[in-house]
PDB file of N, CA and C in Angstrom:
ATOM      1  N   UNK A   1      25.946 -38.253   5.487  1.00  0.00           N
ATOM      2  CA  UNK A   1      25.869 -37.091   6.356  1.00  0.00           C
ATOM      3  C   UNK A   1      25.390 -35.896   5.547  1.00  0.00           C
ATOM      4  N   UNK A   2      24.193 -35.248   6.039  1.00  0.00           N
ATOM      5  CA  UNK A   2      23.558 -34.067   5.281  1.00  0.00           C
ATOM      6  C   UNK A   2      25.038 -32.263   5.483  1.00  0.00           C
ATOM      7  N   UNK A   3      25.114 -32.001   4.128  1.00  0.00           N
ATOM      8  CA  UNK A   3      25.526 -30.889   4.990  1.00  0.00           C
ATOM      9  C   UNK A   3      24.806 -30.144   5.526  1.00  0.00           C
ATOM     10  N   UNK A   4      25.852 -29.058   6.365  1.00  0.00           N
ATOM     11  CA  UNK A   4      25.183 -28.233   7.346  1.00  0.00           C
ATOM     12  C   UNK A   4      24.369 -26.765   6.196  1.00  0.00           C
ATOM     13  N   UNK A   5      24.833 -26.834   5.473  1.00  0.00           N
ATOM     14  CA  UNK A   5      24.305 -25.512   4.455  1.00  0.00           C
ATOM     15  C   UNK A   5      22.825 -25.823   3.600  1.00  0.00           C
ATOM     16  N   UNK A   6      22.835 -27.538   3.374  1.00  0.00           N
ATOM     17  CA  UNK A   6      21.491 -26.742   3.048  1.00  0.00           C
ATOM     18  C   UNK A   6      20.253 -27.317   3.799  1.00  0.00           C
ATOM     19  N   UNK A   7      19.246 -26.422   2.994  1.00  0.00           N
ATOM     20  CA  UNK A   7      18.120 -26.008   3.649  1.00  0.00           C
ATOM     21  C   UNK A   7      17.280 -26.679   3.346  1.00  0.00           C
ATOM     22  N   UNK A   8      16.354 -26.734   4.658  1.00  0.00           N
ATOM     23  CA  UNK A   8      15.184 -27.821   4.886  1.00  0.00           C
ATOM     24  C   UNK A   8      13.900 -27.267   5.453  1.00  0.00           C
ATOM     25  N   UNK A   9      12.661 -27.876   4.333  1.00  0.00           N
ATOM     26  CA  UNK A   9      11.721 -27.347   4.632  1.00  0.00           C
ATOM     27  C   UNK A   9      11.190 -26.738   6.125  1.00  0.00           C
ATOM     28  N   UNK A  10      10.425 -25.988   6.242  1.00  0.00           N
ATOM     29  CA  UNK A  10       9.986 -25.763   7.704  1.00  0.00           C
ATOM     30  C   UNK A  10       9.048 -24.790   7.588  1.00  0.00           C
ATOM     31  N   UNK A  11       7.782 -25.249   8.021  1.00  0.00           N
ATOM     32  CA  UNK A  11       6.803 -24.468   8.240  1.00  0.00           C
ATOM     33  C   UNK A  11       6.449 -23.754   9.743  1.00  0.00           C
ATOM     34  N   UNK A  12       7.077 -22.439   9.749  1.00  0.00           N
ATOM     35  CA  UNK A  12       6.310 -21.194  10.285  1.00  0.00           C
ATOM     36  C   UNK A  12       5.487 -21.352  11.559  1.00  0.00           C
ATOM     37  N   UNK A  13       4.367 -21.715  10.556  1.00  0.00           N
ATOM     38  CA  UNK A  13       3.178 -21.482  11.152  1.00  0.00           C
ATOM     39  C   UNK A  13       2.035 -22.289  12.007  1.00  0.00           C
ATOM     40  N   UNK A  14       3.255 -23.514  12.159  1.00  0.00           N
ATOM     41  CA  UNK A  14       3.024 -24.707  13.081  1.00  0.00           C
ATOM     42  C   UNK A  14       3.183 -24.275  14.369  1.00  0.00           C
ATOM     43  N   UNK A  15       3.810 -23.516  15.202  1.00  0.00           N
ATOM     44  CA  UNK A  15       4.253 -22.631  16.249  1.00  0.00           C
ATOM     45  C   UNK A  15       2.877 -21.790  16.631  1.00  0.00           C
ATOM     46  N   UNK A  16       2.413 -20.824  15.523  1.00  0.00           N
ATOM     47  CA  UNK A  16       1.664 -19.904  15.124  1.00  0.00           C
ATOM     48  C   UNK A  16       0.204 -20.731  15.723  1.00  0.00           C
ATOM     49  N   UNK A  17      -0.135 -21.796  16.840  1.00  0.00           N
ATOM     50  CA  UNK A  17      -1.046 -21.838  17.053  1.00  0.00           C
ATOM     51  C   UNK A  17      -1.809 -21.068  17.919  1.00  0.00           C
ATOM     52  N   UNK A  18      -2.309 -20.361  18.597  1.00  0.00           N
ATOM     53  CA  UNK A  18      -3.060 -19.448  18.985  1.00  0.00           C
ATOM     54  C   UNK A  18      -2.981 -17.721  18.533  1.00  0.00           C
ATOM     55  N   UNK A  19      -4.431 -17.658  18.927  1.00  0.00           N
ATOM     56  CA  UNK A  19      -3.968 -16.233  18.052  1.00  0.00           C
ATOM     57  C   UNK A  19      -3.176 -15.027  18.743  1.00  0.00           C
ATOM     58  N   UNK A  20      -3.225 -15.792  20.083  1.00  0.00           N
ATOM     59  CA  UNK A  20      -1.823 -14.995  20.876  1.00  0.00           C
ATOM     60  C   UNK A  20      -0.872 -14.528  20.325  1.00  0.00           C
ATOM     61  N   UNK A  21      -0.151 -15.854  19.696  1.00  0.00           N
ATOM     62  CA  UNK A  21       0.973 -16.231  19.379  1.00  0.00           C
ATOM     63  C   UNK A  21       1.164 -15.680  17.765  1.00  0.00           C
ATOM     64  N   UNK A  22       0.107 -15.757  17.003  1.00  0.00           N
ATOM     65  CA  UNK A  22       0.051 -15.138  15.651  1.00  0.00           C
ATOM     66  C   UNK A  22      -0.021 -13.143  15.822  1.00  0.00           C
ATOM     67  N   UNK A  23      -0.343 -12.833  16.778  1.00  0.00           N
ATOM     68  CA  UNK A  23      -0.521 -11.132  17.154  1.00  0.00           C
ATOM     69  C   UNK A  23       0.606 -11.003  17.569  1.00  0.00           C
ATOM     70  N   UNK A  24       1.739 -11.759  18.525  1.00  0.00           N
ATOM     71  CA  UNK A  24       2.796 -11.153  18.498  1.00  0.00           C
ATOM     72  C   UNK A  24       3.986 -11.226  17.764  1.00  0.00           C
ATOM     73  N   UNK A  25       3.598 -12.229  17.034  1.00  0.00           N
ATOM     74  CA  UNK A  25       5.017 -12.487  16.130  1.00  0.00           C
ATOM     75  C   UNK A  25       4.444 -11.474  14.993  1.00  0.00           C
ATOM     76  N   UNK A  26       3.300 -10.957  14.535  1.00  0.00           N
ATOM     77  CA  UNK A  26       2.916  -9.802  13.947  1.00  0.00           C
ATOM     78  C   UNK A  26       3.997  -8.878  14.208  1.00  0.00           C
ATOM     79  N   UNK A  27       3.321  -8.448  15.560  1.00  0.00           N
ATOM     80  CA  UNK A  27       3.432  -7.475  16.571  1.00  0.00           C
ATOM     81  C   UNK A  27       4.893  -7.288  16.295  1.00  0.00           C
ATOM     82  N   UNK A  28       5.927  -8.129  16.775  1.00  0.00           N
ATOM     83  CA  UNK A  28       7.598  -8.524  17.028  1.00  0.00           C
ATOM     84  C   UNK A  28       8.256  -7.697  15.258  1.00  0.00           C
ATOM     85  N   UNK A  29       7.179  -8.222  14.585  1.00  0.00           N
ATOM     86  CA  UNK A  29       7.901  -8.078  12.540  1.00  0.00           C
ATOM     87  C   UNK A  29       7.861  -6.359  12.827  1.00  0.00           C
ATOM     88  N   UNK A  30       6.725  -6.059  12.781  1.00  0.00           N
ATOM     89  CA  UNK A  30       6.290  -4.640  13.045  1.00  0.00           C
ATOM     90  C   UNK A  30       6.734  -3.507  13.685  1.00  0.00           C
ATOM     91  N   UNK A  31       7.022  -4.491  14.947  1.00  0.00           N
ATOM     92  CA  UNK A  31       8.219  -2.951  15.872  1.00  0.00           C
ATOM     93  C   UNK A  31       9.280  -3.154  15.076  1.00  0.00           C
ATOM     94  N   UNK A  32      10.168  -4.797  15.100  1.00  0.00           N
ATOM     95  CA  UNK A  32      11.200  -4.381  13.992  1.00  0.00           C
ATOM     96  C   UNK A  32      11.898  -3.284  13.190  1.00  0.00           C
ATOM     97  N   UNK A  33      10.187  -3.911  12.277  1.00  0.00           N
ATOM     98  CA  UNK A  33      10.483  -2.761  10.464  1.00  0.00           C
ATOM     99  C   UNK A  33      10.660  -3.098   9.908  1.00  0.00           C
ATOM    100  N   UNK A  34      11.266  -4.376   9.582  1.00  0.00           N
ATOM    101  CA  UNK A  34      11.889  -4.462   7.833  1.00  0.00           C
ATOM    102  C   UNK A  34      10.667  -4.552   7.001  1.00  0.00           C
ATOM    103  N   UNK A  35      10.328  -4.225   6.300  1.00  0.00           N
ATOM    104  CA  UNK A  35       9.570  -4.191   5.488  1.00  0.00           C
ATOM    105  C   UNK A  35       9.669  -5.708   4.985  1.00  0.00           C
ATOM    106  N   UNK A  36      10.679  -6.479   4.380  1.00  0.00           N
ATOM    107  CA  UNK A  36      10.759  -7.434   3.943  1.00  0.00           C
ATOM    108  C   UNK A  36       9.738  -8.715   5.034  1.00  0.00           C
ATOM    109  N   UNK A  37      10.643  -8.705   6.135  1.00  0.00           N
ATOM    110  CA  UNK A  37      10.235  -9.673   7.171  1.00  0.00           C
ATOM    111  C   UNK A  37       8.537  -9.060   7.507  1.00  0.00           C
ATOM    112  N   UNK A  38       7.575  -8.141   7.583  1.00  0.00           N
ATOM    113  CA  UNK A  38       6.711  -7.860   7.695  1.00  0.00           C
ATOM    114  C   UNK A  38       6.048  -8.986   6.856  1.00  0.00           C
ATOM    115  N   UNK A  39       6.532  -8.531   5.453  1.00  0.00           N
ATOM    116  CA  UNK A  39       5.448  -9.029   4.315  1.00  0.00           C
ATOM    117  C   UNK A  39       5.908 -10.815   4.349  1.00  0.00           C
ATOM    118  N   UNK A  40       6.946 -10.928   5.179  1.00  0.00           N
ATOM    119  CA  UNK A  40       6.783 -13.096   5.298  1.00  0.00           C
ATOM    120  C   UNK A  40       6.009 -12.963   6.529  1.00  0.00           C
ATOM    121  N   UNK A  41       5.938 -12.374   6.952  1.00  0.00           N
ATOM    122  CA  UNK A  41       5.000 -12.638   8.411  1.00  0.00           C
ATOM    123  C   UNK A  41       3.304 -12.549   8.088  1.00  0.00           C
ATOM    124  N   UNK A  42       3.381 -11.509   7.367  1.00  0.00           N
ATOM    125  CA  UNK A  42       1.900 -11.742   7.065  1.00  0.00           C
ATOM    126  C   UNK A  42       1.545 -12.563   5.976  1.00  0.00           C
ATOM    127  N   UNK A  43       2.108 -12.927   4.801  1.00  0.00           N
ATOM    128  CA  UNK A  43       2.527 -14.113   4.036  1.00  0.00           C
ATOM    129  C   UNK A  43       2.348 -15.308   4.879  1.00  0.00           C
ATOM    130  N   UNK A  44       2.866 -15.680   5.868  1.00  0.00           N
ATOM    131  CA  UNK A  44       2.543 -16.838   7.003  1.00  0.00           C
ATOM    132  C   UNK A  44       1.285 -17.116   7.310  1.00  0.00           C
ATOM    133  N   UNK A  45       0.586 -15.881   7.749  1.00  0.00           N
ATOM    134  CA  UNK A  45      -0.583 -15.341   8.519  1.00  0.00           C
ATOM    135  C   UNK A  45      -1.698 -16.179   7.582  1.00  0.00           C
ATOM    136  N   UNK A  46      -1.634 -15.006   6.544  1.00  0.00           N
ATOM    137  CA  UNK A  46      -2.345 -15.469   5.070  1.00  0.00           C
ATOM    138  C   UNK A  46      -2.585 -16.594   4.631  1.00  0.00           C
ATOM    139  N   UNK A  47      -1.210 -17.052   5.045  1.00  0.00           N
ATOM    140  CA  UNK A  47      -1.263 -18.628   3.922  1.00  0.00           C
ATOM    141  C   UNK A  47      -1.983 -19.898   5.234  1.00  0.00           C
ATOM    142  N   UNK A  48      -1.772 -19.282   6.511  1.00  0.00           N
ATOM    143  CA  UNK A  48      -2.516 -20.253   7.753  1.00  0.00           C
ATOM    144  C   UNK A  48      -4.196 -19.560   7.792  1.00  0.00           C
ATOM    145  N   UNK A  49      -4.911 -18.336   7.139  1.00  0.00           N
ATOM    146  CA  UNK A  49      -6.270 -18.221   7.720  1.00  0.00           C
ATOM    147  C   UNK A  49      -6.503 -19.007   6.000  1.00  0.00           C
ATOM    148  N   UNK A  50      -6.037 -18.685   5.256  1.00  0.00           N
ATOM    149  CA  UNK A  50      -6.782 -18.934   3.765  1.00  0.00           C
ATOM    150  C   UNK A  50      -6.691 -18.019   2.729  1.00  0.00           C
ATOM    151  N   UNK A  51      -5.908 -17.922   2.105  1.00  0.00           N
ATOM    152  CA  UNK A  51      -5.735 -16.540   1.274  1.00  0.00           C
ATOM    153  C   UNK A  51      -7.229 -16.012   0.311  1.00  0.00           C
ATOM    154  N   UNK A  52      -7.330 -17.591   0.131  1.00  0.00           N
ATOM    155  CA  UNK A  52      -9.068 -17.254  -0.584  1.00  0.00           C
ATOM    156  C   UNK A  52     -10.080 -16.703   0.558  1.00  0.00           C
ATOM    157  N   UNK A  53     -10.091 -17.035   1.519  1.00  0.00           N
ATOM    158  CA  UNK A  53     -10.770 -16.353   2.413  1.00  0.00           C
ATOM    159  C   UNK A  53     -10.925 -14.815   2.566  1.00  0.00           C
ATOM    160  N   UNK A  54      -9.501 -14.331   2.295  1.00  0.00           N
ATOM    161  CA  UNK A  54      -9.036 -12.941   2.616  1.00  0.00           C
ATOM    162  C   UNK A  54      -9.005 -12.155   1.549  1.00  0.00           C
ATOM    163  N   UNK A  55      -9.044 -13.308   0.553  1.00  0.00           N
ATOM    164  CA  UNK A  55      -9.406 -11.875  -1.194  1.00  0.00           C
ATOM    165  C   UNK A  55     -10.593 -12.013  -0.912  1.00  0.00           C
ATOM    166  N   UNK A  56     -11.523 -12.793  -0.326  1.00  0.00           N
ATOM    167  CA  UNK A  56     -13.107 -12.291   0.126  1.00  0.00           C
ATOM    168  C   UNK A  56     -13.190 -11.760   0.539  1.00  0.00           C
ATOM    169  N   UNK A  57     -12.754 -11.535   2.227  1.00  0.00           N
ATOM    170  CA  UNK A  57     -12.950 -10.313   2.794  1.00  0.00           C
ATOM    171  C   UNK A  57     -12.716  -8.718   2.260  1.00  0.00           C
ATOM    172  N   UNK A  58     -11.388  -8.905   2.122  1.00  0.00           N
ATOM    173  CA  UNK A  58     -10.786  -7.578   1.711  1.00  0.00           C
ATOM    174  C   UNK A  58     -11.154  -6.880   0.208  1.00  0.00           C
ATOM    175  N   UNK A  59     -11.865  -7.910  -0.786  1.00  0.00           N
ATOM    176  CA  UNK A  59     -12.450  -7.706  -2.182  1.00  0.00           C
ATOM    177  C   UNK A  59     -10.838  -7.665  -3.033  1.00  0.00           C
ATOM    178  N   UNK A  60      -9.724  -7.852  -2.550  1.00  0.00           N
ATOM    179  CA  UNK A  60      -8.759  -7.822  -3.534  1.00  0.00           C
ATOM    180  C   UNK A  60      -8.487  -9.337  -4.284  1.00  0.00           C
ATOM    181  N   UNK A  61      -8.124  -9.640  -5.333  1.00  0.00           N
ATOM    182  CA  UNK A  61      -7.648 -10.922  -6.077  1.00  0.00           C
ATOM    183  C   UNK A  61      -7.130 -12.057  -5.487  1.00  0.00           C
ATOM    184  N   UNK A  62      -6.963 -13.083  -5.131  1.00  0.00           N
ATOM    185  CA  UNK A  62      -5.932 -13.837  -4.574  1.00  0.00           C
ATOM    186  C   UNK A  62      -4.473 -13.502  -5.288  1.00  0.00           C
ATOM    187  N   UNK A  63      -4.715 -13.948  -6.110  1.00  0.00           N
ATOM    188  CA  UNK A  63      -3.009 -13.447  -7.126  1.00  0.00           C
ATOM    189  C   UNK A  63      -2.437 -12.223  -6.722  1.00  0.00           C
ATOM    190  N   UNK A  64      -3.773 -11.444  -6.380  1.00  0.00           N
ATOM    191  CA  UNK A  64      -2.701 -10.206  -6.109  1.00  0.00           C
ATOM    192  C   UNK A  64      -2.176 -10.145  -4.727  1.00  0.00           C
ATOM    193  N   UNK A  65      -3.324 -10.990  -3.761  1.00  0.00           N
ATOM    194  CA  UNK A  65      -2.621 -10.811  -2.387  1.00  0.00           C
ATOM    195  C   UNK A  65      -1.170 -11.494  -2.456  1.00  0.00           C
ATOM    196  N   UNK A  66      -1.087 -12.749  -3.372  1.00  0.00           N
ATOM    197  CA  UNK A  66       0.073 -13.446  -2.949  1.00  0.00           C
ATOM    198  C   UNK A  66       0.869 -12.960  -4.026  1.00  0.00           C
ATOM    199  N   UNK A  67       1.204 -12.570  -4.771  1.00  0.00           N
ATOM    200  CA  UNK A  67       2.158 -11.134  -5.475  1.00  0.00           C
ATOM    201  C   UNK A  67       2.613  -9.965  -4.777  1.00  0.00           C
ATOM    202  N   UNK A  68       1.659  -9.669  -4.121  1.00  0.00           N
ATOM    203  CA  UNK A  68       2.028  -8.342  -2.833  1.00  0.00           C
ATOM    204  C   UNK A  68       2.951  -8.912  -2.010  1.00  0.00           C
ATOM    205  N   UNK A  69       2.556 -10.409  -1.407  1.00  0.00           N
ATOM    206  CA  UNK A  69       3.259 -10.366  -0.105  1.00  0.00           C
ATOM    207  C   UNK A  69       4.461 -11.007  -0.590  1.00  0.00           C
ATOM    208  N   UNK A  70       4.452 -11.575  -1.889  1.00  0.00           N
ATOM    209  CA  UNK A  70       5.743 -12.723  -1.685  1.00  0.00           C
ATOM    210  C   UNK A  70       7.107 -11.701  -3.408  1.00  0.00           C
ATOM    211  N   UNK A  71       6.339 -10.335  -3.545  1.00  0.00           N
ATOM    212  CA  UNK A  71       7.637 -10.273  -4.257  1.00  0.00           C
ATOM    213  C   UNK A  71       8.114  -9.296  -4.005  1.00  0.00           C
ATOM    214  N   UNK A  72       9.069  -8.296  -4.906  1.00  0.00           N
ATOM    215  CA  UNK A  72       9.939  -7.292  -4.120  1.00  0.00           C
ATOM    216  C   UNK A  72       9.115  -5.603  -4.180  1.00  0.00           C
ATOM    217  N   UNK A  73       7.820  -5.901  -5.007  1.00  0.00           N
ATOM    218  CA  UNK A  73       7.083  -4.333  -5.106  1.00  0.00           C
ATOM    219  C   UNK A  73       6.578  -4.445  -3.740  1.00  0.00           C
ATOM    220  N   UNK A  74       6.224  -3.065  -3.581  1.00  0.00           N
ATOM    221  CA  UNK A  74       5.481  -2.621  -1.786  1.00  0.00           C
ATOM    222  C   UNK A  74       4.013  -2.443  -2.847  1.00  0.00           C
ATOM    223  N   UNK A  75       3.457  -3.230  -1.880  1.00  0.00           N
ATOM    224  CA  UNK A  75       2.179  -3.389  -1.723  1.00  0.00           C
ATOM    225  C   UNK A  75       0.933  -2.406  -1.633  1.00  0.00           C
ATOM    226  N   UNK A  76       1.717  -1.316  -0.861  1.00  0.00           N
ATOM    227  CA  UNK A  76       1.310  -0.035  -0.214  1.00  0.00           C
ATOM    228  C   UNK A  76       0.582  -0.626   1.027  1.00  0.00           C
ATOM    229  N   UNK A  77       0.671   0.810   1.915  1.00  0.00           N
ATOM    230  CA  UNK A  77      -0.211   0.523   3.008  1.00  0.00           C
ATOM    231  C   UNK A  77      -1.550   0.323   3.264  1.00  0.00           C
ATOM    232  N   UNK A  78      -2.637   0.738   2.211  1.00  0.00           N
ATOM    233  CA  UNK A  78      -3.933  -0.069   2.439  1.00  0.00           C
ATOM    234  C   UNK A  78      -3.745  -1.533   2.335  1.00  0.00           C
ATOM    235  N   UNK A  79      -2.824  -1.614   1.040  1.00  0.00           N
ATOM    236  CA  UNK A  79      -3.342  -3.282   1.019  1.00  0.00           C
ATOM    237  C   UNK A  79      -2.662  -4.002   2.040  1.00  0.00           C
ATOM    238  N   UNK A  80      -1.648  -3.393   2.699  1.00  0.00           N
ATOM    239  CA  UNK A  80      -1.361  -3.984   3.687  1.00  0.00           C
ATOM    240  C   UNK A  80      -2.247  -4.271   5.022  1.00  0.00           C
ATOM    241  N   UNK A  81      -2.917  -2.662   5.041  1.00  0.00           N
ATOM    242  CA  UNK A  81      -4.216  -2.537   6.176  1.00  0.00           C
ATOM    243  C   UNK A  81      -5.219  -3.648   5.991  1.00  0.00           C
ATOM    244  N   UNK A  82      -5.742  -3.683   5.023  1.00  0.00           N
ATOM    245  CA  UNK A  82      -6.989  -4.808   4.435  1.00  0.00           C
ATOM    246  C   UNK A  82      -6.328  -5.950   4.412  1.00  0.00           C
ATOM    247  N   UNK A  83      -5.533  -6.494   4.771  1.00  0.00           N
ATOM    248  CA  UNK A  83      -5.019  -7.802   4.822  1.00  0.00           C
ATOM    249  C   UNK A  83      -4.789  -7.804   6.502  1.00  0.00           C
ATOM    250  N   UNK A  84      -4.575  -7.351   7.089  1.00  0.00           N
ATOM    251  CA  UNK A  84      -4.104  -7.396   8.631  1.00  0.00           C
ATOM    252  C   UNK A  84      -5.242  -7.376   9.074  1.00  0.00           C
ATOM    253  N   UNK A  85      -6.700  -6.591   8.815  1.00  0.00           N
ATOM    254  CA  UNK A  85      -7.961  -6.691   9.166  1.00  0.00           C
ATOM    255  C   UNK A  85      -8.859  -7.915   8.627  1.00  0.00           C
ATOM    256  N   UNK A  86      -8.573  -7.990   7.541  1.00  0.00           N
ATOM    257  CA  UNK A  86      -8.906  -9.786   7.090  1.00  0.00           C
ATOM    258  C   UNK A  86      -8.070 -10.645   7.916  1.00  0.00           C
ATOM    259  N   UNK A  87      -7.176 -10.174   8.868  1.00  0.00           N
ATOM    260  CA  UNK A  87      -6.799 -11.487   9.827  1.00  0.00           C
ATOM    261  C   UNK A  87      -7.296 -11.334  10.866  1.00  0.00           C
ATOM    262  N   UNK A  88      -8.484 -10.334  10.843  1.00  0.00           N
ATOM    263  CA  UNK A  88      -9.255 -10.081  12.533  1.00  0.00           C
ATOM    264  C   UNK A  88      -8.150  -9.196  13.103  1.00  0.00           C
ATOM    265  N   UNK A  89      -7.545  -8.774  13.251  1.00  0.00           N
ATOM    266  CA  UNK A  89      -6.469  -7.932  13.446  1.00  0.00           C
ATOM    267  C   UNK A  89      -6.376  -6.770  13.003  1.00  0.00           C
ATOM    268  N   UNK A  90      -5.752  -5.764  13.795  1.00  0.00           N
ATOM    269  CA  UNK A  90      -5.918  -4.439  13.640  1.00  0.00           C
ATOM    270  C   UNK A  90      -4.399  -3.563  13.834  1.00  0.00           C
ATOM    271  N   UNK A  91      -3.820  -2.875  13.342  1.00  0.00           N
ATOM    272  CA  UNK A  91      -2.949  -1.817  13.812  1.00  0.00           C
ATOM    273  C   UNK A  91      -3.017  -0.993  14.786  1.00  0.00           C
ATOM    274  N   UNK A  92      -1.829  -0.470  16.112  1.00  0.00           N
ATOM    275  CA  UNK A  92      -2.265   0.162  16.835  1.00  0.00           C
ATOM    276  C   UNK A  92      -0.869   0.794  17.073  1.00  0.00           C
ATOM    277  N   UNK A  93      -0.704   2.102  17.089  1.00  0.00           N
ATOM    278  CA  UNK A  93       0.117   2.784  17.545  1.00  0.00           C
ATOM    279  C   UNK A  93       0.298   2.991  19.247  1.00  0.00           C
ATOM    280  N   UNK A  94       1.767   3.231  19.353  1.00  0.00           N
ATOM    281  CA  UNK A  94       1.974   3.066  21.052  1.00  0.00           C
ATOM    282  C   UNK A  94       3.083   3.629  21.003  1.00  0.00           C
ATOM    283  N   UNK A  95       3.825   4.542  22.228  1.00  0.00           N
ATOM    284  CA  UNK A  95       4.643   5.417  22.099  1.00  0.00           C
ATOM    285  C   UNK A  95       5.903   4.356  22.118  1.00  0.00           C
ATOM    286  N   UNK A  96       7.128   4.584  21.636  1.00  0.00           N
ATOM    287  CA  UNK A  96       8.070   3.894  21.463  1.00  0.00           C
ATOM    288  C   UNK A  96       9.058   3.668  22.932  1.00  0.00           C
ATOM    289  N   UNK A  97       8.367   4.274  23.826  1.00  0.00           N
ATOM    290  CA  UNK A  97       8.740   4.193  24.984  1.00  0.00           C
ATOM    291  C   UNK A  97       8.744   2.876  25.899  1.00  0.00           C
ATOM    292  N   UNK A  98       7.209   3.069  25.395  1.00  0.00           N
ATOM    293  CA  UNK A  98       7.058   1.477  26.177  1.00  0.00           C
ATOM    294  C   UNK A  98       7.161   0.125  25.411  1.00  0.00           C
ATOM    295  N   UNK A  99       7.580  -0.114  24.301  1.00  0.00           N
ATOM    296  CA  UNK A  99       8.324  -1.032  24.121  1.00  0.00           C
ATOM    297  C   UNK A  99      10.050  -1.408  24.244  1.00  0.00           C
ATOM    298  N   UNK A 100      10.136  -2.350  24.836  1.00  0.00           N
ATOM    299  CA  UNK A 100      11.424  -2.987  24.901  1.00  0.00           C
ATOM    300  C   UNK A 100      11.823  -3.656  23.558  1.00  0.00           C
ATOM    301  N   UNK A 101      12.920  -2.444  23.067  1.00  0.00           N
ATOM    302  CA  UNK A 101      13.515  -2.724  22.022  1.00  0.00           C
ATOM    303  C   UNK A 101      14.732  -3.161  21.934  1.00  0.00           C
ATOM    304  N   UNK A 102      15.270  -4.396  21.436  1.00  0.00           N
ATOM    305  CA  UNK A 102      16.615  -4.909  21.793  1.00  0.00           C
ATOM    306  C   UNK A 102      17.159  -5.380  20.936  1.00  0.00           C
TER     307      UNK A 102
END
């Protein structure tokens, strides 16, 4: 009998099939906030378009994208911007009104 405590692989980003579904679980990290859960969400994102893909686009390192997203320094917000736009994706502000926050 396995115990109940530990932990077993599971990939993410098997769920994450359409890009519906990849914009709102964005979307979901983002209204949030944690900063932490942001940077596994786009860490997810990343690691499902191609991270080599996205140090192409964006002209930053691979090492550095996956250093940004997976340790405890902030990244800052460009490199966060240039990585969310290397996912075809964009930021958009919206009054806090009309989201249902719960």
């Amino acid at each position: 009998m396995k115990d109940n405590n530990e932990l077993f692989d599971y990939d993410p980003s098997i769920i994450l099939d359409t890009e519906e579904k990849m914009i709102a679980y964005l979307n979901a990290e983002l209204i949030e906030g944690d900063p932490h859960y942001i940077k596994v969400a786009l860490q997810i994102l990343a690691n499902k378009y191609n991270i080599r893909d996205i140090a192409e686009k964006t002209g930053i390192p691979e090492e550095t994208i996956k250093a940004a997203l997976s340790s405890d320094i902030d990244p800052g917000f460009t490199v966060i911007e240039k990585i969310i736009k290397a996912l075809d994706m964009c930021l958009t502000v919206v009054p806090t009104k009309n989201i249902a926050l719960e």
